[in-house]
C-alpha atoms as a PDB file:
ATOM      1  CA  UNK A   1       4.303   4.108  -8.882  1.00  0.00           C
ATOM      2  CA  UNK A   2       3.442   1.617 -11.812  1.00  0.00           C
ATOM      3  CA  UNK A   3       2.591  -1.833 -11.981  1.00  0.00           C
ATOM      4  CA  UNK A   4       4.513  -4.443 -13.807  1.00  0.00           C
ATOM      5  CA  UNK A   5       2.496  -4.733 -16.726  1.00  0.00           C
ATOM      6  CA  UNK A   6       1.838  -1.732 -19.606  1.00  0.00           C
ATOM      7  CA  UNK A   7      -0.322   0.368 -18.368  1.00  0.00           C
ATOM      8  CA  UNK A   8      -4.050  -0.288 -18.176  1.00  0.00           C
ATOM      9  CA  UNK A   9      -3.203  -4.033 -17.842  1.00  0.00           C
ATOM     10  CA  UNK A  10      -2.823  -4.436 -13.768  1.00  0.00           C
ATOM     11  CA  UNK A  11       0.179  -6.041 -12.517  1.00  0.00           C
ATOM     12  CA  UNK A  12       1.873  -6.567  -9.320  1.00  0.00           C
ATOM     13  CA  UNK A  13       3.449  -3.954  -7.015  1.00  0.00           C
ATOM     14  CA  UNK A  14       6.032  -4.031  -3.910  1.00  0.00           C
ATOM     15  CA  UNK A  15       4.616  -0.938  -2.083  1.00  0.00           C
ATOM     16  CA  UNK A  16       5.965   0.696   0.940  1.00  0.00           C
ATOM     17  CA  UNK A  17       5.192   3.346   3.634  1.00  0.00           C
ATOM     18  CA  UNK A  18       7.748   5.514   4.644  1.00  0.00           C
ATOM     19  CA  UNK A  19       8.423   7.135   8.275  1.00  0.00           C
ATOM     20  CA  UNK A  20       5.508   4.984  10.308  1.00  0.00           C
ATOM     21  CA  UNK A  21       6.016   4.549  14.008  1.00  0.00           C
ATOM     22  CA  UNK A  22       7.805   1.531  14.158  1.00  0.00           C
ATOM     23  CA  UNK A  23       5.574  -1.299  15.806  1.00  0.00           C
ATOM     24  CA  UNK A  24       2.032  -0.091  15.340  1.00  0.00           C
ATOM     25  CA  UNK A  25      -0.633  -1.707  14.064  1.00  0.00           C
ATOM     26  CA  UNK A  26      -1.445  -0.867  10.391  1.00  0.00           C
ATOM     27  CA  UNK A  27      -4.450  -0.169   8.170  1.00  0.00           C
ATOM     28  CA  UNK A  28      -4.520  -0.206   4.723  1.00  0.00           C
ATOM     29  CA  UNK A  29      -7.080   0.985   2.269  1.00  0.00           C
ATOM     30  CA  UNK A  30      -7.653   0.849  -1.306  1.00  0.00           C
ATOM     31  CA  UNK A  31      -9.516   3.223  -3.198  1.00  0.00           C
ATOM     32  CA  UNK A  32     -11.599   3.842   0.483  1.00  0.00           C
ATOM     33  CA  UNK A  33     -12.035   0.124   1.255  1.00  0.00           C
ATOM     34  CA  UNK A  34     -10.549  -1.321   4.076  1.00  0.00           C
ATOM     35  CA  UNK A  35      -8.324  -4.122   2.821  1.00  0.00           C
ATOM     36  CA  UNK A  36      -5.679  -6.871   4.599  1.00  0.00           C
ATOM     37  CA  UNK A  37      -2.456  -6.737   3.413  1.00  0.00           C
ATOM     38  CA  UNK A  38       0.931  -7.106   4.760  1.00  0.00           C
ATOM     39  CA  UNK A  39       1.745  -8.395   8.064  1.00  0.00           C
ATOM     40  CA  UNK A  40      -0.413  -5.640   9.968  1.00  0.00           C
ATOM     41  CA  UNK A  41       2.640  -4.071  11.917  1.00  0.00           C
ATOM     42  CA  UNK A  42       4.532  -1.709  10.763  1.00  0.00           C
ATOM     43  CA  UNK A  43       8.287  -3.059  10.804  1.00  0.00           C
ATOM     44  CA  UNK A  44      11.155  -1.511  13.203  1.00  0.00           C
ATOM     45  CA  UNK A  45      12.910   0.536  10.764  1.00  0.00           C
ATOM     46  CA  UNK A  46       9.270   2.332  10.714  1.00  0.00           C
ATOM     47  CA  UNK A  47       8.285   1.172   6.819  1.00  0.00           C
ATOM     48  CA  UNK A  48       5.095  -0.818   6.325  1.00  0.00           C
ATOM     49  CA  UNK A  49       5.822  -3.336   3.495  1.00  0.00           C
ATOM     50  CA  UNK A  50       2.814  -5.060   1.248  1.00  0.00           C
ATOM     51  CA  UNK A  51       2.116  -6.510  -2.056  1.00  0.00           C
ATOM     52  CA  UNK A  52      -0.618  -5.520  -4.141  1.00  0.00           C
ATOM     53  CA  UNK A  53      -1.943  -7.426  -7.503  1.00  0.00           C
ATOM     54  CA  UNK A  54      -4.251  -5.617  -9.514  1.00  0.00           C
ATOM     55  CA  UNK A  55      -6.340  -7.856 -11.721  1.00  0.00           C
ATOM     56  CA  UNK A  56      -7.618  -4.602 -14.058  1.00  0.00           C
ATOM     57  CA  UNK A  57      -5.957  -2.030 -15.225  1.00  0.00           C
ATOM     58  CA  UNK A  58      -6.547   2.188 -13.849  1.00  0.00           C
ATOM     59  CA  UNK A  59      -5.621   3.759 -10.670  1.00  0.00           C
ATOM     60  CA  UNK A  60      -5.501   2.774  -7.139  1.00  0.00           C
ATOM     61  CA  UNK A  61      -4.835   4.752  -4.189  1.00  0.00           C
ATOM     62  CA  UNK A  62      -3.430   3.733  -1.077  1.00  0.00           C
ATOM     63  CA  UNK A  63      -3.808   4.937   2.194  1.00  0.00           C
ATOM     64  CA  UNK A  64      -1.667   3.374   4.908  1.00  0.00           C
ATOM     65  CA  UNK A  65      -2.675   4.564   8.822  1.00  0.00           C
ATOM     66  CA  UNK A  66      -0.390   3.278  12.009  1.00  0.00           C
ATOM     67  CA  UNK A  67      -0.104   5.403  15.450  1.00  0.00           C
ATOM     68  CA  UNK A  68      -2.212   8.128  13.647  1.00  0.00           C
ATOM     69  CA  UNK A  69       0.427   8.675  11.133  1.00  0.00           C
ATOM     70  CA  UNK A  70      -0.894   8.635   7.836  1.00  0.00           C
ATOM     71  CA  UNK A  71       0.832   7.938   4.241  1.00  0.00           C
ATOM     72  CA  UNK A  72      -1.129   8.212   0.792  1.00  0.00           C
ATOM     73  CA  UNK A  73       0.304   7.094  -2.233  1.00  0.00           C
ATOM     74  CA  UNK A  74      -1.104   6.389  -6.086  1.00  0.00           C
ATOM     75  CA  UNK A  75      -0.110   3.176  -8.003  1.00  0.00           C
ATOM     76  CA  UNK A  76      -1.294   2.973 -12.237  1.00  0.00           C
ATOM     77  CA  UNK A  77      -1.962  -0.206 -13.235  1.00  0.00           C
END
């Protein structure tokens, strides 16, 4: 996914997890670090919704864990 802005500038990103178990608690990291985003529960139709700004430009990955279901995706910013 890219940010908003041209590439290498950061921006802001709607991000979602697909297919989660619908209710669990979720965990979110960021290039490895543990990070609080979101409302912490993945929603019933079993999607995890958050925002992310990135202040800098380059590449982020995300890694979103709920109910031992894990998604990983890549945002450029």
């Amino acid at each position: 996914m890219a940010g908003t802005g041209p590439p290498g500038s950061g921006g802001y990103e709607n991000c979602t997890a697909f297919s989660m178990p619908p209710g669990a608690a979720a965990r979110v990291t960021v290039n490895g670090a543990n990070v609080a985003t979101g409302s912490g529960v993945v929603s019933d139709d079993g999607n995890y919704y958050f925002s992310w700004i990135e202040q800098t430009g380059g590449t982020v990955t995300f890694v979103v864990t709920a109910g031992g279901v894990s998604r990983t995706f890549v945002g450029f910013f």
